[in-house]
Protein backbone atom coordinates (compact mmCIF):
# COMPACT_ATOMS: atom_id res chain seq x y z
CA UNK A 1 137.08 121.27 61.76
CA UNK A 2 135.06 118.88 63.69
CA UNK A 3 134.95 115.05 62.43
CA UNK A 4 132.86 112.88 64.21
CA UNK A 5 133.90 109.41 65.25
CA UNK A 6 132.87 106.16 63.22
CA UNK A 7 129.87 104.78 65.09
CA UNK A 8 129.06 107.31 67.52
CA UNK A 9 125.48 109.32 67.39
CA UNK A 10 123.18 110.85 69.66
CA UNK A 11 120.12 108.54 69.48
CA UNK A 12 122.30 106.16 72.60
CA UNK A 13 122.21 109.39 74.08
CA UNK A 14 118.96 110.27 73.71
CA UNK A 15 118.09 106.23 75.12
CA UNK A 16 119.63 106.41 78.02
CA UNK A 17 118.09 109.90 78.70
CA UNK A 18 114.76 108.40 77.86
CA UNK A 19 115.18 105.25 80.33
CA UNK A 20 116.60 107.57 82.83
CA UNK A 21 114.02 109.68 83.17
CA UNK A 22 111.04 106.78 83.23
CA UNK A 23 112.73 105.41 86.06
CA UNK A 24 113.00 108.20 87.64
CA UNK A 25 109.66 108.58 87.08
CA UNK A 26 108.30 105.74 87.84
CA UNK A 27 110.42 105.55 91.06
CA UNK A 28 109.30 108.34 92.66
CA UNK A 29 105.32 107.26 92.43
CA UNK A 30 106.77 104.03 93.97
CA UNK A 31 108.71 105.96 96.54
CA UNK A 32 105.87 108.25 97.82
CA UNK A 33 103.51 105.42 98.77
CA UNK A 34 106.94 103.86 101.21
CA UNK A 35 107.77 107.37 102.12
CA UNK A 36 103.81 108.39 103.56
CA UNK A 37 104.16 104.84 105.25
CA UNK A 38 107.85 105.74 106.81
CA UNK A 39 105.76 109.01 108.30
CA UNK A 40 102.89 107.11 109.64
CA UNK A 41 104.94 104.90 111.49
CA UNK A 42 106.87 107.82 112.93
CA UNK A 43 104.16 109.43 113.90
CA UNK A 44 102.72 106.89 115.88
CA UNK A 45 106.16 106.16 117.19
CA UNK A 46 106.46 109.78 118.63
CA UNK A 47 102.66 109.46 120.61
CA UNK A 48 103.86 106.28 121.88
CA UNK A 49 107.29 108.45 123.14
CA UNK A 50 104.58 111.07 125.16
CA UNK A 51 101.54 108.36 125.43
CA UNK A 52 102.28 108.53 129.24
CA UNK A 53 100.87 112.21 129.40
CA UNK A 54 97.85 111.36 126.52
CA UNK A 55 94.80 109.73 126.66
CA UNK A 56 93.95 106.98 123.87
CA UNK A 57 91.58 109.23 122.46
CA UNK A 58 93.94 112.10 122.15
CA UNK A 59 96.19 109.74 120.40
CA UNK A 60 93.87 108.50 118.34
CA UNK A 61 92.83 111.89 117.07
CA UNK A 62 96.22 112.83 116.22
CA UNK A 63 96.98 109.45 114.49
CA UNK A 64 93.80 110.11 112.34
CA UNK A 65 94.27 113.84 111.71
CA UNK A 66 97.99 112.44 110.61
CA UNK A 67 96.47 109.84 107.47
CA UNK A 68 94.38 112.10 106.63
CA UNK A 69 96.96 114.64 105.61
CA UNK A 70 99.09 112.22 104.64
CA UNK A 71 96.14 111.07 101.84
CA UNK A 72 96.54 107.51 103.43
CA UNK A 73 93.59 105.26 102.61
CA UNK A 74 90.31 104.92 105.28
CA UNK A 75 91.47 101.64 106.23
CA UNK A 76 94.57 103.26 108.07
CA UNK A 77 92.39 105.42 110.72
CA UNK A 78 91.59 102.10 112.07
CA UNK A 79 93.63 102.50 114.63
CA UNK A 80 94.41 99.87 117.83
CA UNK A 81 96.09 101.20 120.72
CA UNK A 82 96.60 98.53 123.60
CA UNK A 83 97.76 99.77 127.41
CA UNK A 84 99.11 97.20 129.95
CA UNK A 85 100.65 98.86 133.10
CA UNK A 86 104.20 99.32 131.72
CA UNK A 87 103.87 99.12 127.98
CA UNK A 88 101.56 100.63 125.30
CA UNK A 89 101.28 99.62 121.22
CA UNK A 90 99.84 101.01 118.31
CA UNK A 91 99.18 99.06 115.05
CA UNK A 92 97.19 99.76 112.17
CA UNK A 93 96.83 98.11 108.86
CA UNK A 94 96.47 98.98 105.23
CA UNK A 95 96.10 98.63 101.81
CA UNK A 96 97.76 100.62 99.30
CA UNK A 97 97.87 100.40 95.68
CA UNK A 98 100.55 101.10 93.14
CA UNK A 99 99.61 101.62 89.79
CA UNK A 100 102.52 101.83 86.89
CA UNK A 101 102.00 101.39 83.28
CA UNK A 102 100.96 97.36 82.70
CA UNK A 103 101.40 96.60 86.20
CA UNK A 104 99.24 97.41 89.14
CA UNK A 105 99.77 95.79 92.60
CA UNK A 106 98.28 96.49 95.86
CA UNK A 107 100.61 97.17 99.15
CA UNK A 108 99.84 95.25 102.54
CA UNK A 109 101.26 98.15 105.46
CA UNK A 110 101.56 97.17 108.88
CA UNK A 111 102.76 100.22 110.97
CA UNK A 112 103.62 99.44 114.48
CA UNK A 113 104.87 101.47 117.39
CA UNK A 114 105.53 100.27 121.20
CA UNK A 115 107.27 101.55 124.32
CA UNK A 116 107.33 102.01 127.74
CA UNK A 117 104.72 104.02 130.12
């Protein structure tokens, strides 16, 4: 015989399943907008790594062919790539927004790479 205890039922259950799962949710459109940023960045960081054997416009097309697949908005193929003798950098800038239920906010990025020549 089964008896069940004074108090208990599955609705709590069935609450914190609920609030699990919109976080979950919720948390991974949140995460993929930071995660396509994390693989900008390293993408640039990796021409910057073999910039000494590319041209700037070689870079440049691989940057762009990179936020394109990446779905990253128009504003991020604006790309800058400065040389000095030793050193090279590569910034871009961006907007991204994040839209949850009730709440929508947009996402300054700043990706950044520099190294040596």
């Amino acid at each position: 015989m089964v008896t069940r205890r004074p108090g208990a039922s599955s609705m709590g259950c069935l609450f914190t399943l609920l609030v699990v799962a919109a976080v979950i949710y919720f948390g991974v459109n949140i995460g993929e907008v930071y995660w396509r940023a994390y693989q900008f960045e390293d993408d640039m960081r990796q021409e910057v790594k073999f910039a000494a054997h590319s041209a700037n416009d070689v870079i440049l097309t691989h940057l762009r062919a990179s936020a394109d697949s990446l779905g990253l908005p128009e504003d991020a193929q604006r790309i800058s790539i400065r040389r000095t003798q030793k050193t090279i950098t590569v910034d871009a800038e961006y907007d991204e927004r994040i839209e949850l239920p009730m709440y929508v906010r947009d996402k300054h990025f700043h990706p950044h790479a520099e190294g040596p020549l």
